[in-house]
Protein backbone atom coordinates (compact mmCIF):
# COMPACT_ATOMS: atom_id res chain seq x y z
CA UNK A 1 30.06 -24.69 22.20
CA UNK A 2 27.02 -26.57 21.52
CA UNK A 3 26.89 -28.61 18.03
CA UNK A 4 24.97 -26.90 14.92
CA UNK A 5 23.71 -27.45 12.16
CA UNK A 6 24.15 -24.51 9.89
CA UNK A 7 23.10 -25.64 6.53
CA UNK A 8 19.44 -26.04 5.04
CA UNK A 9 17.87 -24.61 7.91
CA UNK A 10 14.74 -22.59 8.27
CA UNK A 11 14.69 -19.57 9.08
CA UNK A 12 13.34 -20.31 12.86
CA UNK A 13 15.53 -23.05 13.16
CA UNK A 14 18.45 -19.87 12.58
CA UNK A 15 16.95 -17.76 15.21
CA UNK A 16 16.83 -20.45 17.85
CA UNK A 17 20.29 -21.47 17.42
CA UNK A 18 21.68 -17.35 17.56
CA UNK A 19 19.67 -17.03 20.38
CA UNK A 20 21.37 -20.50 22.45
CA UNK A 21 24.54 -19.31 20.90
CA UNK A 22 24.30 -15.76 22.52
CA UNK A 23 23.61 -17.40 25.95
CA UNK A 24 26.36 -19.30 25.66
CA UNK A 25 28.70 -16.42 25.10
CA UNK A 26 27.10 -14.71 28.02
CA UNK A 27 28.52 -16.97 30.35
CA UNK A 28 31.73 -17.31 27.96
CA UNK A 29 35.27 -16.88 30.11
CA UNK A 30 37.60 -17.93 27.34
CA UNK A 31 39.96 -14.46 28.06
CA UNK A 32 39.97 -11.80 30.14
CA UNK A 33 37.41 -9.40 28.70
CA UNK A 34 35.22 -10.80 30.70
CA UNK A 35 36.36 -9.76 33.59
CA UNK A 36 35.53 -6.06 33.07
CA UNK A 37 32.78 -6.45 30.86
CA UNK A 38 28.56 -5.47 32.02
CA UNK A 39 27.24 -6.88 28.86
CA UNK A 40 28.00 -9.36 25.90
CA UNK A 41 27.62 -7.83 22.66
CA UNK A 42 26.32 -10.63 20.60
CA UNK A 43 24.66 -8.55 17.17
CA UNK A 44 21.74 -6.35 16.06
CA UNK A 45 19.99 -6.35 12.87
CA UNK A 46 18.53 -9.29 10.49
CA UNK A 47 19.76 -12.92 10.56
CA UNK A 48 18.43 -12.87 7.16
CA UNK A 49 20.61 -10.31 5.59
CA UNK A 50 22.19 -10.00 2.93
CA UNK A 51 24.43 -7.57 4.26
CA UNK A 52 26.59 -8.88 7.28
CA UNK A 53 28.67 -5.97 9.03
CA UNK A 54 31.62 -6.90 11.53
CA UNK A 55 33.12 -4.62 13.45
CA UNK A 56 36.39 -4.39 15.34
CA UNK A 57 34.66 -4.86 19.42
CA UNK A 58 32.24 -3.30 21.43
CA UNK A 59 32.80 0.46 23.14
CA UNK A 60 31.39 1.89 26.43
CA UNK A 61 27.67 2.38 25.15
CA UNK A 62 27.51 -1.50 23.53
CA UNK A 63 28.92 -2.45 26.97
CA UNK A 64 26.32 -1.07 29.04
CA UNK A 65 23.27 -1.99 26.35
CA UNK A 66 24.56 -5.41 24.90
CA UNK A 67 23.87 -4.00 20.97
CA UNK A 68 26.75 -3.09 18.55
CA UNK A 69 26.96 0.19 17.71
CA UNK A 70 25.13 2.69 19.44
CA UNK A 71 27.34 4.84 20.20
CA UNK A 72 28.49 8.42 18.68
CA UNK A 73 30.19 6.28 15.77
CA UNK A 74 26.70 4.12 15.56
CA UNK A 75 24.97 7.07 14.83
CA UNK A 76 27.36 8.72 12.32
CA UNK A 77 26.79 4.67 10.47
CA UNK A 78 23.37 5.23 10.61
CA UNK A 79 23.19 8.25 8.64
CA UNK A 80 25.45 6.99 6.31
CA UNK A 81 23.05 3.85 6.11
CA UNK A 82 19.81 5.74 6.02
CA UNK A 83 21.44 8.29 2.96
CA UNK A 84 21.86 5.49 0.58
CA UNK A 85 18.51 3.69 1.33
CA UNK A 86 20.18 0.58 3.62
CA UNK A 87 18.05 -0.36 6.81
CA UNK A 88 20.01 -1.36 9.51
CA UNK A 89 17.23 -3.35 10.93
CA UNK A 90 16.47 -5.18 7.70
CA UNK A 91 19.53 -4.97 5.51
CA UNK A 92 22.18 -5.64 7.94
CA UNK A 93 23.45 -8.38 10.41
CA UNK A 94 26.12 -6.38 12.55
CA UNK A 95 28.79 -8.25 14.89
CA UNK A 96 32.08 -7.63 16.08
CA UNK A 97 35.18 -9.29 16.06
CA UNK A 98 35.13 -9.81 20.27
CA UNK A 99 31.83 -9.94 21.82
CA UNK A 100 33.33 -8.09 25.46
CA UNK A 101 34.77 -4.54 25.41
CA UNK A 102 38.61 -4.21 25.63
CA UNK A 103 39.73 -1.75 28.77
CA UNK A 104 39.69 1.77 28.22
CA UNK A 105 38.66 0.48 24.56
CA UNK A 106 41.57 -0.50 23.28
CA UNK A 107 42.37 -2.59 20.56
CA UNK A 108 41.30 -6.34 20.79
CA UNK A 109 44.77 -8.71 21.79
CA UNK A 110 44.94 -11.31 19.15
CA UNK A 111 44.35 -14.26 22.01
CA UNK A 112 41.21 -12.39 22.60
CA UNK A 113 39.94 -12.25 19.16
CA UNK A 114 41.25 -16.00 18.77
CA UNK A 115 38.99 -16.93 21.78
CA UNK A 116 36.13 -15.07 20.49
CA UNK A 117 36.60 -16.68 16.31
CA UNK A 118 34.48 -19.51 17.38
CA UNK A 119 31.61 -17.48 17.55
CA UNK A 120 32.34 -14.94 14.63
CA UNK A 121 32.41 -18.04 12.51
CA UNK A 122 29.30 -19.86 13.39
CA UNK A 123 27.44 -16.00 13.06
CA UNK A 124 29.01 -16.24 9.53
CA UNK A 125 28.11 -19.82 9.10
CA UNK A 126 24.79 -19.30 10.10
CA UNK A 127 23.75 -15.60 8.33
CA UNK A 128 25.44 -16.64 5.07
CA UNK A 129 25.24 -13.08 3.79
CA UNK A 130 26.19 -11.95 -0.05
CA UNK A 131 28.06 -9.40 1.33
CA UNK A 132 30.69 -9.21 4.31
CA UNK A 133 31.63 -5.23 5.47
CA UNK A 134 34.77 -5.40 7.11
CA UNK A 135 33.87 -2.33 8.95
CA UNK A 136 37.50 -0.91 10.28
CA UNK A 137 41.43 -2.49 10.25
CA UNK A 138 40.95 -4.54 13.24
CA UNK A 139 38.05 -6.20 10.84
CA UNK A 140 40.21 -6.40 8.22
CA UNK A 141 43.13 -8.16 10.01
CA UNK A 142 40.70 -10.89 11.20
CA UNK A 143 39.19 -11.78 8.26
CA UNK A 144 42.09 -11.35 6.07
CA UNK A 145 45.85 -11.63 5.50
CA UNK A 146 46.67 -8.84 4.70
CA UNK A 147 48.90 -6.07 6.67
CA UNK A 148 48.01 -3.61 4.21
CA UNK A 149 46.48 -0.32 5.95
CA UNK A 150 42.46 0.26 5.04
CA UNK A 151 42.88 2.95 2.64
CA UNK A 152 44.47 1.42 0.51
CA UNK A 153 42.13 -1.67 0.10
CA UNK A 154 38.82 -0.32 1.51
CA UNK A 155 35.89 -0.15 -1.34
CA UNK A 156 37.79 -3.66 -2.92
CA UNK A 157 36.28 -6.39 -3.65
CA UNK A 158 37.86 -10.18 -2.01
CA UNK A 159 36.62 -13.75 -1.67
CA UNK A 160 34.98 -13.99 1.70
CA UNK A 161 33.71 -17.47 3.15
CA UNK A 162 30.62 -19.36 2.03
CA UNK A 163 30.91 -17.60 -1.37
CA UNK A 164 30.43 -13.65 -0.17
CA UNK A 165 32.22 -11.14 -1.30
CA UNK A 166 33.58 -8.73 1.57
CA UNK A 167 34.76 -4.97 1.25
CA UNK A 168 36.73 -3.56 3.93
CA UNK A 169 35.22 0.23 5.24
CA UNK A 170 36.40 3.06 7.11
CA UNK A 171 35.20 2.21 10.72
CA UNK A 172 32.76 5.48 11.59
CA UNK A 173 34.77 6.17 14.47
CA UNK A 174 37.20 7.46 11.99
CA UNK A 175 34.75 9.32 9.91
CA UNK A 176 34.12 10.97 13.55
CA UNK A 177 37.39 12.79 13.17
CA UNK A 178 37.15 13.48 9.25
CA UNK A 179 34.50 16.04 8.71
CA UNK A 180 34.87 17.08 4.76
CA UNK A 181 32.49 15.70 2.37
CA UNK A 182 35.07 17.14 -0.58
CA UNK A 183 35.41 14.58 -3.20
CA UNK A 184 38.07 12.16 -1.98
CA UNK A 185 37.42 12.71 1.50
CA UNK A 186 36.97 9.42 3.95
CA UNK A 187 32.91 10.40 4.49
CA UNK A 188 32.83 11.10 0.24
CA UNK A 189 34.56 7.54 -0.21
CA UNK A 190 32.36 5.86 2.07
CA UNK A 191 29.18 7.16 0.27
CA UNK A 192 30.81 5.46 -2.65
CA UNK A 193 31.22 2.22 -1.20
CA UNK A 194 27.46 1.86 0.41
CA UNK A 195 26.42 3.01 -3.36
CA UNK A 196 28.57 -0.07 -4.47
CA UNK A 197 27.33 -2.12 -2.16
CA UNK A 198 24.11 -1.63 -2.59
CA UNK A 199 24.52 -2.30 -6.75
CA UNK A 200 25.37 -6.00 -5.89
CA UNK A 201 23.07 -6.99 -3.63
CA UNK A 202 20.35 -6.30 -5.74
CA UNK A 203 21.47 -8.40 -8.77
């Protein structure tokens, strides 16, 4: 890893240094996801966010175009975004926990996401957002101790680093599978967690 500089920095000077960072990874061969992987999936979105998103690791269609979620659960987040008035290009700075997709898209190992924390942590470092979305469990368990399943804690507020506050989500890849919008359903509760998201960043 090359040394940073991550405080007090323009906004430039925070491009530049994603943009060595994400070459770096590139060529990264810290674990074996790298062996099966086309792409790197380093982020997409706005370094200057106040939003940051992290997901749990990249699927078949991040693989083949090196950008977090595009896939069929991408989509379903963009709708969800675009309903309650959040730009993904603007609002958000999206990541995932690894940065190579697991085989057959499994779950990330936890040597595999300790190999990849370097990086998670300088993007954090770096973005400083107001808010962290700890999009999904595998999210959750990095960034927190906790062994508490997501539906019981998602739409909570915790301490996150750097001062943010971070809210754990239903990953969209669940909301795939959960189709009611009934009041109480996982699609209804998301709603109201991008609603209270969106009250605190703009105090």
């Amino acid at each position: 890893m090359i040394e940073i500089k991550t405080e007090n920095i323009s906004f430039d000077e925070k491009v530049k240094i994603l943009d060595q960072l994400k070459e770096v990874c590139s060529q990264c061969t810290a674990c074996k996801l790298h062996e099966g992987r086309n792409n790197t999936v380093w982020s997409d979105g706005n370094p200057n966010a106040k939003i940051m998103l992290i997901g749990e690791a990249p699927g078949h269609n991040e693989d083949m175009r090196g950008v977090p979620f595009v896939g069929r659960a991408g989509q379903l987040l963009d709708k969800f975004l675009e309903e309650h008035d959040i730009s993904r290009k603007y609002d958000l700075y999206i990541c995932n926990t690894v940065k190579c997709r697991p085989p057959e898209n499994r779950v990330p190992k936890p040597e595999e996401k300790d190999s990849c924390r370097k990086y998670l942590d300088t993007q954090i470092s770096l973005i400083r957002p107001k808010v962290i979305l700890l999009c999904g469990s595998t999210a959750v368990q990095s960034m927190m101790e906790t062994k508490l399943p997501i539906s019981k804690i998602r739409g909570q507020w915790f301490d996150g680093p750097f001062g943010a506050k971070m809210m754990p989500i239903f990953h969209p890849s669940y909301l795939l599978r959960n189709h009611s919008l009934e009041e109480g359903s996982p699609r209804w509760l998301m709603g109201k967690d991008l609603e209270e998201i969106k009250k605190v960043i703009n105090k």
